[in-house]
C-alpha atoms as a PDB file:
ATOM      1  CA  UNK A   1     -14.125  17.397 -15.476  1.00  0.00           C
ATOM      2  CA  UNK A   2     -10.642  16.642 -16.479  1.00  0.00           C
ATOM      3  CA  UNK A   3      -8.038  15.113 -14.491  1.00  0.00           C
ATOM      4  CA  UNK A   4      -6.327  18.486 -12.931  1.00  0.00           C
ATOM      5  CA  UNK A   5      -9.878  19.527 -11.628  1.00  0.00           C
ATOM      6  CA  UNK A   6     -10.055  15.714 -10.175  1.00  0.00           C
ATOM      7  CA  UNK A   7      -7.112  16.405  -8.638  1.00  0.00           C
ATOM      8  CA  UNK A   8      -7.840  19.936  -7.193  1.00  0.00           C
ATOM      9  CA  UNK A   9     -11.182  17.995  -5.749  1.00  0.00           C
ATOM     10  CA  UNK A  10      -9.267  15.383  -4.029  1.00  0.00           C
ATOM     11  CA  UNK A  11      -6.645  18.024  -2.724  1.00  0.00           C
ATOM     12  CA  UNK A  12      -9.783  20.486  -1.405  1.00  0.00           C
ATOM     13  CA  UNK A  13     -11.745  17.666   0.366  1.00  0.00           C
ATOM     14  CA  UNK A  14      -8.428  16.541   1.789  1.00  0.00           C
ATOM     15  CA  UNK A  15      -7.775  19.810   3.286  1.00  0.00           C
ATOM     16  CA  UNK A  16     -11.319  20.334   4.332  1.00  0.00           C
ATOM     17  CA  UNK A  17     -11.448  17.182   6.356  1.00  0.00           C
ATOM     18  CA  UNK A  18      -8.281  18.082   7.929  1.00  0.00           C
ATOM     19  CA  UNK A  19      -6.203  15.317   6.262  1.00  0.00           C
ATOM     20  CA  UNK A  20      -2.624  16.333   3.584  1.00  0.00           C
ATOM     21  CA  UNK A  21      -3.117  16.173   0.323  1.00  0.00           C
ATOM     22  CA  UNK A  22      -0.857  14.152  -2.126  1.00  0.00           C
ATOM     23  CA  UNK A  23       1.904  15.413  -3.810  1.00  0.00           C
ATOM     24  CA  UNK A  24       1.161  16.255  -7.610  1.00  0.00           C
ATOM     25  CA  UNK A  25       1.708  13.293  -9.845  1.00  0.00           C
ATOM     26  CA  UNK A  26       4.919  13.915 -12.597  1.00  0.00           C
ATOM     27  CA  UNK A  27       4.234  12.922 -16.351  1.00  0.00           C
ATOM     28  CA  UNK A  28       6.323   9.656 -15.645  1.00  0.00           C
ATOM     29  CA  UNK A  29       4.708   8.869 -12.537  1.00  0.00           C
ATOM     30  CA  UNK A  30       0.928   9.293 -14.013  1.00  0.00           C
ATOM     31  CA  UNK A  31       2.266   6.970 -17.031  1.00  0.00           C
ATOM     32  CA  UNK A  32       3.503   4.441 -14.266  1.00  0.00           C
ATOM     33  CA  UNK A  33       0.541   4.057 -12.720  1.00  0.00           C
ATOM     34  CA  UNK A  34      -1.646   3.735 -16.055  1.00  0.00           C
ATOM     35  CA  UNK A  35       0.781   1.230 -16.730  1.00  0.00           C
ATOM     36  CA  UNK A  36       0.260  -0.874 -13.321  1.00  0.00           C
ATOM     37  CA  UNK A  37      -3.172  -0.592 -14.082  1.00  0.00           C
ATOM     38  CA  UNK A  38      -3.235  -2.126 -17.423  1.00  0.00           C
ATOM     39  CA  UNK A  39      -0.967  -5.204 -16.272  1.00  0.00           C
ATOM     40  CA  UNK A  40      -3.300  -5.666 -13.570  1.00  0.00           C
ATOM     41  CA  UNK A  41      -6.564  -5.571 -15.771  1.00  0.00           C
ATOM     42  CA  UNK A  42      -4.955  -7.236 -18.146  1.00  0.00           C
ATOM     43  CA  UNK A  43      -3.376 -10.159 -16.226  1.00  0.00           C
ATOM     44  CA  UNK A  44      -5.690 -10.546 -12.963  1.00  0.00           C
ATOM     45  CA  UNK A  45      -9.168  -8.998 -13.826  1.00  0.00           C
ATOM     46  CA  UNK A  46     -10.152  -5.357 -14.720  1.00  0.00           C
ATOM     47  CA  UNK A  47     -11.351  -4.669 -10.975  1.00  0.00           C
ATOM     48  CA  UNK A  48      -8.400  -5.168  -9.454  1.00  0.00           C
ATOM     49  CA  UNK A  49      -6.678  -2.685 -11.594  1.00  0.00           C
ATOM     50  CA  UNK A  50      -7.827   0.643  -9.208  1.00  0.00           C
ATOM     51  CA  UNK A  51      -7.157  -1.704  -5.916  1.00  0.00           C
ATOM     52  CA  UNK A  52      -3.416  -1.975  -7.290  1.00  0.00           C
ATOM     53  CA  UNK A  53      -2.791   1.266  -7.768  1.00  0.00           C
ATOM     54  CA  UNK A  54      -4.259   2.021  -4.297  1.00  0.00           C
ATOM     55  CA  UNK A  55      -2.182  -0.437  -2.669  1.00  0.00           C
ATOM     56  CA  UNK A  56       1.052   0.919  -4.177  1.00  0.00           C
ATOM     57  CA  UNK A  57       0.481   4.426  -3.549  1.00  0.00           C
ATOM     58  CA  UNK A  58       0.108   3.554   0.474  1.00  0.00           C
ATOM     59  CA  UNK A  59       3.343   1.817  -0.567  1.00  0.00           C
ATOM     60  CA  UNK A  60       4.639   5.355  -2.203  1.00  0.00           C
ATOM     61  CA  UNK A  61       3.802   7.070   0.756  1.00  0.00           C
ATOM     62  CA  UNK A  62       6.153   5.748   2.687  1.00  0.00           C
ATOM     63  CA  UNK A  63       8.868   5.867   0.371  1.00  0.00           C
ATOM     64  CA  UNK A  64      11.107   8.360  -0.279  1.00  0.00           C
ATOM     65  CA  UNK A  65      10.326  10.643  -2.915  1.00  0.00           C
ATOM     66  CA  UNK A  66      13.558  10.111  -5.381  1.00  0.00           C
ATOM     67  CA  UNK A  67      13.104   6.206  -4.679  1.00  0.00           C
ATOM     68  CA  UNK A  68       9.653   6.692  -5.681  1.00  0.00           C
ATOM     69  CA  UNK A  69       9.754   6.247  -9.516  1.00  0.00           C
ATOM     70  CA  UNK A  70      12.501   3.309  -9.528  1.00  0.00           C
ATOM     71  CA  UNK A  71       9.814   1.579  -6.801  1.00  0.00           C
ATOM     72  CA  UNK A  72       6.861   1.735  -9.405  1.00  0.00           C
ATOM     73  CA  UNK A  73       8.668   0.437 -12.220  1.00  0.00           C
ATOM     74  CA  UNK A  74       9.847  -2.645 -10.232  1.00  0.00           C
ATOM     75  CA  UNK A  75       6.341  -3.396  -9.318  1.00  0.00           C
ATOM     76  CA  UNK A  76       5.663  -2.959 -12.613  1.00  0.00           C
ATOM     77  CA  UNK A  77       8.015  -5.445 -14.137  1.00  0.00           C
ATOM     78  CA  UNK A  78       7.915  -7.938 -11.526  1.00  0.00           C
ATOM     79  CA  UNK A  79       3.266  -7.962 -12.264  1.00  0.00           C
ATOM     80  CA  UNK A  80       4.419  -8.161 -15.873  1.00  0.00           C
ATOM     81  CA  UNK A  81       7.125 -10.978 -15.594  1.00  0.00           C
ATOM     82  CA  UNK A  82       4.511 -13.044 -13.376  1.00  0.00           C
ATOM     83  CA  UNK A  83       1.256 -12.119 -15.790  1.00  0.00           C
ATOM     84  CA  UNK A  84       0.222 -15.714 -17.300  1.00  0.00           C
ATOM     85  CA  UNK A  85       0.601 -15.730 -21.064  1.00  0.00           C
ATOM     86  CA  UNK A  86      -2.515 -16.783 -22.109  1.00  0.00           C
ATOM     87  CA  UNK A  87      -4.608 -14.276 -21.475  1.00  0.00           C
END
């Protein structure tokens, strides 16, 4: 499976239960979330990586779309600017 099919399976069970499915992820968005997930493995503990990126796209959702993007990368650099240095 690659990650459009994963994608078309989230959107079709989604549907199927009734509930919206999200909005297709942009190139810059999917490499802002890899990004958040690396900081997080990286400078709390691999499993909270996916629990990040779940909490910030409940944040996303209530966020406008155009502020969307500028709202990642401030997460982003504010995990990164608090990530201890010895790790």
């Amino acid at each position: 499976m690659d990650l459009t099919r994963c994608f078309d399976v989230i959107a079709e069970v989604a549907a199927g239960q009734g509930a919206s499915s999200p909005e297709p992820l942009g190139a810059e968005e999917r490499t802002a979330v890899l990004d958040l997930a690396r900081v997080v493995a990286h400078s709390v503990e691999r499993s909270a990586a996916p629990l990040a990126c779940y909490a910030m796209g409940r944040t996303l959702a209530e966020t406008a779309p155009a502020a969307r993007l500028d709202l990642m990368r401030a997460i982003i650099e504010r995990l990164s600017a608090e990530a201890p240095t010895d790790r």
